[in-house]
Structures are given as C-alpha cells and as structure tokens.
N, C-alpha and C. Protein backbone atom coordinates (compact mmCIF):
# COMPACT_ATOMS: atom_id res chain seq x y z
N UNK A 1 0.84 -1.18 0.00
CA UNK A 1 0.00 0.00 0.00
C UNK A 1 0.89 1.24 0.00
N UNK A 2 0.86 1.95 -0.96
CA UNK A 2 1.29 3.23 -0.87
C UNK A 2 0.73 4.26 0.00
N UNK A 3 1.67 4.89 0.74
CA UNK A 3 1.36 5.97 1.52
C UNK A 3 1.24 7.44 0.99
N UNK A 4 0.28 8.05 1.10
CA UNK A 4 0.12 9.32 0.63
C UNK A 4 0.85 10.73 1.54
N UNK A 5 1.44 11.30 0.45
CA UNK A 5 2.36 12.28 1.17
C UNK A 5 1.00 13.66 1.66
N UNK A 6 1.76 14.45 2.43
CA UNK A 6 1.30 15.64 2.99
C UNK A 6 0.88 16.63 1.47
N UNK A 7 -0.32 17.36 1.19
CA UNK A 7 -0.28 18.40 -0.05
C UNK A 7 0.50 19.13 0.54
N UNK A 8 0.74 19.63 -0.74
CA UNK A 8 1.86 20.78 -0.73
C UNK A 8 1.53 22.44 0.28
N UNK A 9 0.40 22.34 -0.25
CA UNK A 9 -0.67 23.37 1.22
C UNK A 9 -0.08 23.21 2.41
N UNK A 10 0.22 22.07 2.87
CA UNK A 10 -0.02 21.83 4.33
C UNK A 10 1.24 21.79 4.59
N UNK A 11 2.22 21.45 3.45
CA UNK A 11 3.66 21.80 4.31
C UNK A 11 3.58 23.34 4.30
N UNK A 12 3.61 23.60 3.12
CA UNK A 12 3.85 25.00 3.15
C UNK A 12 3.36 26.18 4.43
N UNK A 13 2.22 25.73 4.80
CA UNK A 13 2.08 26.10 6.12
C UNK A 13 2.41 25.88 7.71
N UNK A 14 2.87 24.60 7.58
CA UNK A 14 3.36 24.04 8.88
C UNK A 14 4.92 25.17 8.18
N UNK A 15 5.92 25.01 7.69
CA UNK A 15 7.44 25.56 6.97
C UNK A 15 6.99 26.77 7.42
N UNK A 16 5.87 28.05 7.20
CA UNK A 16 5.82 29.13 8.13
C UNK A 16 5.37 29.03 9.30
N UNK A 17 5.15 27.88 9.72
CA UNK A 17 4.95 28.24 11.16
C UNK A 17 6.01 27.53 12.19
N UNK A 18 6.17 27.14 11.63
CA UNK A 18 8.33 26.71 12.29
C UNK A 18 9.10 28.05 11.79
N UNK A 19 8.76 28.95 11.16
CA UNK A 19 9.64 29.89 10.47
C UNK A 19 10.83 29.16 9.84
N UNK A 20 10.67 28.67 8.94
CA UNK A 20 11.61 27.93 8.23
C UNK A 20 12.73 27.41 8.96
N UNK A 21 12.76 26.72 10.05
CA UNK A 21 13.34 26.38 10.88
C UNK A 21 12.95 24.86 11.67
N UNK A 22 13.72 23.68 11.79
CA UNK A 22 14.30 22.51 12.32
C UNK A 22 13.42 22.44 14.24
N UNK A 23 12.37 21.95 14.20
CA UNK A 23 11.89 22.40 15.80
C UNK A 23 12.95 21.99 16.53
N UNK A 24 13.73 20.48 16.57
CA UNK A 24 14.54 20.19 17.01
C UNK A 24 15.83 20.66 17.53
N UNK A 25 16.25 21.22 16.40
CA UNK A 25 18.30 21.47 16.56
C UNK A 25 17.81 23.43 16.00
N UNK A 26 17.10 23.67 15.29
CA UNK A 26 16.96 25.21 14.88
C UNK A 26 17.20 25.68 13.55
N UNK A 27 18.34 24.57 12.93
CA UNK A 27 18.46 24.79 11.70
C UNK A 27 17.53 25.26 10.60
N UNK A 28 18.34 25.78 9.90
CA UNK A 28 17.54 26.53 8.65
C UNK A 28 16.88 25.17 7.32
N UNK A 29 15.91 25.38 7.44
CA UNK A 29 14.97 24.24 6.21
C UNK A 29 15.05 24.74 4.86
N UNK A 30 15.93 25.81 4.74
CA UNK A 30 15.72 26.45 3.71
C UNK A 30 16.27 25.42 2.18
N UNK A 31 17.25 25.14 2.56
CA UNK A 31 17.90 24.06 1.35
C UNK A 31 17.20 23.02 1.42
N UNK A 32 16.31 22.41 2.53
CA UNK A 32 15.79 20.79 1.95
C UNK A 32 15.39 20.72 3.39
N UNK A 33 14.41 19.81 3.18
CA UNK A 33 14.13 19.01 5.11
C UNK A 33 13.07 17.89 4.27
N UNK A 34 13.00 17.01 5.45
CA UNK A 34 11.90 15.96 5.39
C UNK A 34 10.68 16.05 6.35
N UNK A 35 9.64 15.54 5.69
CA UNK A 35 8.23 15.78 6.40
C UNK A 35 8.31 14.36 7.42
N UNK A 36 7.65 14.56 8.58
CA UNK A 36 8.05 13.61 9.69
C UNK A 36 6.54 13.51 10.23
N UNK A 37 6.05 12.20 10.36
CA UNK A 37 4.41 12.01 11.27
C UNK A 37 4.67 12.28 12.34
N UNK A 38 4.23 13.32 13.02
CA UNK A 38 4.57 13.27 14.87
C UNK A 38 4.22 11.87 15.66
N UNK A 39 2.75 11.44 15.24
CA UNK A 39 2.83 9.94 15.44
C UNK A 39 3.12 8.94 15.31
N UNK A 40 4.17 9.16 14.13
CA UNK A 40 4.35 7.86 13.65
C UNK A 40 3.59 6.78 12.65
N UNK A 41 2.07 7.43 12.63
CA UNK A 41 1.16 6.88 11.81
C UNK A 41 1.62 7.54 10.57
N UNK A 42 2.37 6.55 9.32
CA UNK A 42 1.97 6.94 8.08
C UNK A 42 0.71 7.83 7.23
N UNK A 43 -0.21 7.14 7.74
CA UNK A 43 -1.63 7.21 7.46
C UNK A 43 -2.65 8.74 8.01
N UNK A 44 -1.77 8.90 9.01
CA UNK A 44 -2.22 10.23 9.43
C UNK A 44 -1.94 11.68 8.87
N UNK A 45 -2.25 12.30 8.03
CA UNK A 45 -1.87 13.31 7.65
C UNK A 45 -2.70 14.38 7.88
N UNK A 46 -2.83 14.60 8.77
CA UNK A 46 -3.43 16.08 9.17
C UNK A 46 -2.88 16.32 9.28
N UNK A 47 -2.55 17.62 9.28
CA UNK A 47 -1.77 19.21 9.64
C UNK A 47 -1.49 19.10 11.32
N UNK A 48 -1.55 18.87 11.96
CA UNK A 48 -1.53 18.49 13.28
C UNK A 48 -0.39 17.67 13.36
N UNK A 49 -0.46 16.33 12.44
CA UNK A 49 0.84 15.58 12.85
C UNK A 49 1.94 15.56 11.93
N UNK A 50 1.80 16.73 11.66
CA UNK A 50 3.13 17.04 10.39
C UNK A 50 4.18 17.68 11.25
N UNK A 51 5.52 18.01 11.13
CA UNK A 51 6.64 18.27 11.23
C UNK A 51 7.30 18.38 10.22
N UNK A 52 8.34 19.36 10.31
CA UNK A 52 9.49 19.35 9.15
C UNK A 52 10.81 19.17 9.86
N UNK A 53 11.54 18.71 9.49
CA UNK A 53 12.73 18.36 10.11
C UNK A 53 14.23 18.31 9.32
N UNK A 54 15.30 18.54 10.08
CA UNK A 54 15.95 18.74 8.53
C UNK A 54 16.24 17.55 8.53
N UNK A 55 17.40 17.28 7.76
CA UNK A 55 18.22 15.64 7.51
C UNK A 55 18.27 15.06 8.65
N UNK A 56 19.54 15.38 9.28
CA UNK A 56 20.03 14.77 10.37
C UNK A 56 19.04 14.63 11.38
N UNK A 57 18.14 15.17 11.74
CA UNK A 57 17.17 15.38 12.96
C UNK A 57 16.34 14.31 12.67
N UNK A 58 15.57 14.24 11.35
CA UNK A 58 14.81 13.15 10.89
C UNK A 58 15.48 11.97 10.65
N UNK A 59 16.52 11.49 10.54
CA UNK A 59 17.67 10.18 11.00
C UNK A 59 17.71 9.91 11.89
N UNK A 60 17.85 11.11 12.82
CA UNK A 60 18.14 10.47 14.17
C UNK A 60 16.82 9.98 14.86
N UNK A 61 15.82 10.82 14.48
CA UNK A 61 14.40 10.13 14.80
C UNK A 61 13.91 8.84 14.48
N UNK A 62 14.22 8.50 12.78
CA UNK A 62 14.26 7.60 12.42
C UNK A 62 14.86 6.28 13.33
N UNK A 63 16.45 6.42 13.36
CA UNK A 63 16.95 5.50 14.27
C UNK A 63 16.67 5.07 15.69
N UNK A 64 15.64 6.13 16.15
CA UNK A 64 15.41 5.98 17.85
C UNK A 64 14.19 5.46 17.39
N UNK A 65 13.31 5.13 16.64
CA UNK A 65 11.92 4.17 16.51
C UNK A 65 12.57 2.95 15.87
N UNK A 66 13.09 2.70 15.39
CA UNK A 66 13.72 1.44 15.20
C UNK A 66 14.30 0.71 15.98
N UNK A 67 15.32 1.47 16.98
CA UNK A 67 15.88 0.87 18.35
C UNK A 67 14.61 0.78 19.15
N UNK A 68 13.76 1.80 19.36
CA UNK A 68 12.63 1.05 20.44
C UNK A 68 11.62 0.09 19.95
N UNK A 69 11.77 -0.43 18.66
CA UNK A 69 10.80 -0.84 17.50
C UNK A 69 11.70 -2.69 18.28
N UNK A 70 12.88 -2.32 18.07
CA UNK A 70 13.49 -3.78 18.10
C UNK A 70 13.50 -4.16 20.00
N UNK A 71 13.79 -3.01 20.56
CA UNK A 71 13.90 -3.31 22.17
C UNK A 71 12.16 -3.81 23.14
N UNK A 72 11.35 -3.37 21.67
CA UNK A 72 10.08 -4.05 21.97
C UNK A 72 9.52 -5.48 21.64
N UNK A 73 10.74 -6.09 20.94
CA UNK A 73 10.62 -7.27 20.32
C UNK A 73 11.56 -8.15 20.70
N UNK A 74 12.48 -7.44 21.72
CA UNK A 74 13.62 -8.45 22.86
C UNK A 74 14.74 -8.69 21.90
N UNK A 75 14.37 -7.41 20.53
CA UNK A 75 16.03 -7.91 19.83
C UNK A 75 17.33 -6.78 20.13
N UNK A 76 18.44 -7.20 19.87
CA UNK A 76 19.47 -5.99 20.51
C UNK A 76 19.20 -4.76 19.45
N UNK A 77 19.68 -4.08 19.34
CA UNK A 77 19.46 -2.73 18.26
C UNK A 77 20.19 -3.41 18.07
C-alpha cells in the first residue's frame, strides 16, 4: 500500500509556522528538510501531525523508533 504524502498546502504552512526552521536542533529548512508524522502513523496526515525536520534530525528520529521498535521485540538494536 502506498502511503500518501502531505499536499503541498499543508507543508507549506506548517514551513511558516516553524519559520523555516528545524523544531529540534533550529536549523535553517531552507535548502531541503523531510516531512516527519509526529505519530508515527503513516496514514495520518493532518496538519496536526506534520513536522518538518531537517536531515540529520529526521535520522536520528528515524533510528530511535527502530531501536525502540526492536527493544520491543527483545532484539538488541
């Protein structure tokens, strides 16, 4: 099943209301960032659980649901 991305509307408005800026670390989004589910639900795309994040911030998020993804399943990271 393909997951449907955020419209372009809805980043564009969450991106001014971070002021083009990383909530995490502060960085500037201006060159590139990735859209991030605050929940975690793919499937959820309201404006509510959107985030922008830059690279690194959204990696490192990435990697901390995977380590608790596996420490919930009794495997080592």
């Amino acid at each position: 099943m393909k997951r449907k991305d955020f419209p372009s509307w809805k980043v564009k408005q969450v991106y001014l209301a971070q002021e083009g800026a990383c909530p995490r670390c502060g960085s500037s989004l201006e060159y590139g960032f990735h859209r991030n589910h605050k929940d975690g639900n793919s499937a959820n795309n309201e404006i509510d659980n959107l985030k922008l994040l830059c690279v690194e911030c959204h990696r490192d998020t990435l990697g901390a649901s995977i380590t608790e993804h596996r420490k919930q399943e009794g495997k080592s990271p």
